[in-house]
Protein backbone atom coordinates (compact mmCIF):
# COMPACT_ATOMS: atom_id res chain seq x y z
CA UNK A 1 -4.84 94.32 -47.94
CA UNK A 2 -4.15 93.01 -51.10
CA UNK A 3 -4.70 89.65 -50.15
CA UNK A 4 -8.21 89.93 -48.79
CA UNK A 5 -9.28 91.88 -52.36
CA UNK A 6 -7.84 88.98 -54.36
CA UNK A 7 -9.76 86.12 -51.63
CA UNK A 8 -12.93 88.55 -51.60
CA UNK A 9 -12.46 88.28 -55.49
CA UNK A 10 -11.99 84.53 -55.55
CA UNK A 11 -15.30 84.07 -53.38
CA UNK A 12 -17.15 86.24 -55.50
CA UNK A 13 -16.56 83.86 -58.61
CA UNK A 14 -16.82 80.62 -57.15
CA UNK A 15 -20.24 81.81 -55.89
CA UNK A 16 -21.16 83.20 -59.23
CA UNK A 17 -19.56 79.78 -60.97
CA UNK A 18 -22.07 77.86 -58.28
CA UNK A 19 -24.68 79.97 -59.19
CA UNK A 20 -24.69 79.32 -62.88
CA UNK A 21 -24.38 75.88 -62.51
CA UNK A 22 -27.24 75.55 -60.73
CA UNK A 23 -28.91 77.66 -63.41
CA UNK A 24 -28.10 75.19 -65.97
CA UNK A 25 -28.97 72.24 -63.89
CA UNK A 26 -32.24 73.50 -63.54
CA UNK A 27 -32.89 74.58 -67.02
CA UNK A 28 -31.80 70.91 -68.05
CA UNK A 29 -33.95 69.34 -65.32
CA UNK A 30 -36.93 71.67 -67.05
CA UNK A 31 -36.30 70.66 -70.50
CA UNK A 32 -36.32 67.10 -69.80
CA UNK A 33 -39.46 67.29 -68.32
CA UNK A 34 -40.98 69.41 -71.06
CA UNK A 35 -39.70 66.96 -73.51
CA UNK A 36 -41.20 64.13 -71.18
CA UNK A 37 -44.47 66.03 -71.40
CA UNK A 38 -44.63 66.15 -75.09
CA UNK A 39 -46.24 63.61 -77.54
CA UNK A 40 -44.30 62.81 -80.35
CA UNK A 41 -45.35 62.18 -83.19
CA UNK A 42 -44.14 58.55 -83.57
CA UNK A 43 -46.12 57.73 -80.62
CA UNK A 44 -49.51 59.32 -82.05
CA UNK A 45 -48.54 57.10 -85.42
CA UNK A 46 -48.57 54.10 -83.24
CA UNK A 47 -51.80 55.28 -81.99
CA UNK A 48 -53.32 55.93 -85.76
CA UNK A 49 -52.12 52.40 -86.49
CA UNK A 50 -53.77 50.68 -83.58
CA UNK A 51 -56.94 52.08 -84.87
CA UNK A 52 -56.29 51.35 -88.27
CA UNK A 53 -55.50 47.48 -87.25
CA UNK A 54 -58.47 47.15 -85.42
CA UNK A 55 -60.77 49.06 -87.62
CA UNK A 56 -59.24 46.36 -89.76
CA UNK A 57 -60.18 42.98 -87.75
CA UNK A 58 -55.96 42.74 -87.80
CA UNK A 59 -57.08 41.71 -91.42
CA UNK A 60 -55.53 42.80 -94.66
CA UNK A 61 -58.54 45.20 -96.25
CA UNK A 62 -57.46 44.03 -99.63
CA UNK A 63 -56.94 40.37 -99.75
CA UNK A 64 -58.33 39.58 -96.16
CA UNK A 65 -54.97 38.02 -95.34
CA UNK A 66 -54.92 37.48 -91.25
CA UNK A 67 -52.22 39.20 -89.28
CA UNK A 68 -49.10 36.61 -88.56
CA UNK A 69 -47.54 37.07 -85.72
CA UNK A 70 -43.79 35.99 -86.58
CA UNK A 71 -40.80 35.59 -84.09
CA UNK A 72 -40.20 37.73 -81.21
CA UNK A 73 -43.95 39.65 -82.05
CA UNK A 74 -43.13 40.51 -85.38
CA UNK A 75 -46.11 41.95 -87.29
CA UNK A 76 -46.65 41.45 -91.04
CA UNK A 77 -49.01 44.25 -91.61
CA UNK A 78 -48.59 47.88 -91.83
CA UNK A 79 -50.99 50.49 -91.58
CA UNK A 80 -51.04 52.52 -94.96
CA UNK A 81 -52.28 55.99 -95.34
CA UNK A 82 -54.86 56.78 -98.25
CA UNK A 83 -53.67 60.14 -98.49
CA UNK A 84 -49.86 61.03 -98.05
CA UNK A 85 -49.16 61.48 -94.32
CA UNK A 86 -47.28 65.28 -95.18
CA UNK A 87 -50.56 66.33 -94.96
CA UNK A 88 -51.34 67.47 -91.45
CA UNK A 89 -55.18 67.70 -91.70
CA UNK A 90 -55.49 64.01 -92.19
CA UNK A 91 -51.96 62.85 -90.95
CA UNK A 92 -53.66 60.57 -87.80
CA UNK A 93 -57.13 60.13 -89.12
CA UNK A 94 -58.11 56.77 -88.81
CA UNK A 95 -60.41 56.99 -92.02
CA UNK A 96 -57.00 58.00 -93.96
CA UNK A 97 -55.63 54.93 -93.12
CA UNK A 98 -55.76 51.31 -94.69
CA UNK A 99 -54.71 48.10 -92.96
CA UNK A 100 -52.36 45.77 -95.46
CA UNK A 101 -50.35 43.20 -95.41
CA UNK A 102 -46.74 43.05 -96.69
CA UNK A 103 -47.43 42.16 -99.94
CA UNK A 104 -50.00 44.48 -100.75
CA UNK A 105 -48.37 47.30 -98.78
CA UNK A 106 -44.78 46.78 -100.30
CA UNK A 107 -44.18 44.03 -102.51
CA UNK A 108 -46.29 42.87 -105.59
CA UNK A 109 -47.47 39.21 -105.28
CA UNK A 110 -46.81 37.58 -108.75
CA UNK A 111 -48.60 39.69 -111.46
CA UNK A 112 -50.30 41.89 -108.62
CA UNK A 113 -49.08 45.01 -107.42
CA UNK A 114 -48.75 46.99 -103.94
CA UNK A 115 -49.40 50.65 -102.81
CA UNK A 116 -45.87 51.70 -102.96
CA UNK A 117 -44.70 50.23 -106.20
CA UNK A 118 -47.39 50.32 -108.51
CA UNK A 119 -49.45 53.82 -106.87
CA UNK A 120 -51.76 54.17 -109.83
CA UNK A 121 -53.16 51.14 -109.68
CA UNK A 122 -53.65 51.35 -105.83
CA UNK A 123 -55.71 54.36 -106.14
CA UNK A 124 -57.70 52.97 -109.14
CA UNK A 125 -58.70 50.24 -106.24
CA UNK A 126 -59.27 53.14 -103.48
CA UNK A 127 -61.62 54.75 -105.80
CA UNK A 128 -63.20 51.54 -106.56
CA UNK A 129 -63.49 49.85 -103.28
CA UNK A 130 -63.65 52.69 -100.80
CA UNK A 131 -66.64 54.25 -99.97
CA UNK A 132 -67.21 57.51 -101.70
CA UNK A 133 -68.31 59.29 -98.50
CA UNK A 134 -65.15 58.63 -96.87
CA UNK A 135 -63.06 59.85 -99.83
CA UNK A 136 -65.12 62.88 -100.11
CA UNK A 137 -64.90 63.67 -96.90
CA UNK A 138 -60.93 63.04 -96.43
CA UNK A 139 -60.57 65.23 -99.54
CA UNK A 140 -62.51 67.58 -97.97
CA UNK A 141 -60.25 67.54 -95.21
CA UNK A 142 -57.09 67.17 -97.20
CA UNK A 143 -57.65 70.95 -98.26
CA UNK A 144 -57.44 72.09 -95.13
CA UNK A 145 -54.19 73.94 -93.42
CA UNK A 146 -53.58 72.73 -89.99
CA UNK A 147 -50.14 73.45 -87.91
CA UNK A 148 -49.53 71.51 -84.93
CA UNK A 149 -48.85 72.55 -81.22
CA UNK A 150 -48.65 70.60 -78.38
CA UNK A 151 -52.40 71.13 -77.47
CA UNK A 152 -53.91 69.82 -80.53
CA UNK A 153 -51.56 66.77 -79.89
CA UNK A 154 -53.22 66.05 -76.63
CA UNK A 155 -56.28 66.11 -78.24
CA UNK A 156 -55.67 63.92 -81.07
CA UNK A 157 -54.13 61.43 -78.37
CA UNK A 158 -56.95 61.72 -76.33
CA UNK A 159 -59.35 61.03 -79.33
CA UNK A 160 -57.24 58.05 -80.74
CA UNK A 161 -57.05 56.72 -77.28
CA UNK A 162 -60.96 56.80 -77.23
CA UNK A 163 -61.00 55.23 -80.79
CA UNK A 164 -59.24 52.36 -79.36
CA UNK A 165 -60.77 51.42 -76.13
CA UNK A 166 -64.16 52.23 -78.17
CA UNK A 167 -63.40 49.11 -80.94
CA UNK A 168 -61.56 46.98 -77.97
CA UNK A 169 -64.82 47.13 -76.14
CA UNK A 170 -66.57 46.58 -79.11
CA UNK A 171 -64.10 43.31 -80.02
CA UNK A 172 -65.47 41.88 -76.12
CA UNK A 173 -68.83 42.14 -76.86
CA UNK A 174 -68.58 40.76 -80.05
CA UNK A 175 -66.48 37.70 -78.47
CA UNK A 176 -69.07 37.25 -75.52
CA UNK A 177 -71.96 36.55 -77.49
């Protein structure tokens, strides 16, 4: 009688062993297609920056320097934002953004300067070469709180997406005529 307790007793925690790891096989099979279903950010910056370029004309706004494409697709430009991406409001906002190359984004050409070593300077050129509407109106928006969920990232996607298919078919009409 003994026996059959201890076997009943086995049974019971092999089933209950099964049973949890099913459990966790489907909470990991959930996650990963939550996470699947999430936009990260990195993927809405590479979204802000195709925007940016072609906003741009893949053309350096401040010394109209073309895009180089290098080996293996390597791209001298970077897409720079006006205001410092920690802000949320603004943080994919094509309007925050400016297209440069290398040297004006990171390193100074002889006796010039770039936006991340000489930051004074860059601004003094913002001010001065920027239109005042669109600095108003990112400052505007720079005072602004915003948090992030997942549904606002859709819809920033979804409006960056537009953004670019907008200027691409813009680019082809410009080429056809």
């Amino acid at each position: 009688m003994m026996v059959k307790l201890a076997e009943k007793d086995n049974a019971k925690e092999r089933r209950r062993a099964q049973a949890a790891k099913l459990v966790e096989r489907k909470r990991k099979r959930l996650a990963a297609e939550r996470a699947k279903r999430e936009i990260s950010d990195k993927a809405l910056l590479a979204l802000w920056r195709e925007v940016v370029a072609l906003r741009a004309g893949d053309r350096c706004e401040v010394c109209g320097a073309e895009r180089p494409q290098g080996k293996n697709g390597c791209i001298h430009h970077h897409a720079h934002h006006i205001y410092s991406r920690r802000i949320y409001s603004l943080r994919y906002e094509p309007l925050n953004g400016l297209y440069l190359c290398a040297s004006c984004h990171d390193f100074p050409r002889v006796g010039g300067w770039s936006a991340h070593t000489h930051p004074i300077l860059f601004s003094e050129w913002v001010k001065k070469n920027i239109a005042k509407k669109r600095l108003a109106m990112l400052r505007e928006k720079s005072l602004k709180t915003v948090k992030r969920n997942h549904v606002d990232r859709r819809a920033i996607r979804e409006e960056l997406l537009a953004a670019i298919e907008k200027k691409k078919k813009k680019k082809r009409e410009k080429n056809a005529e």
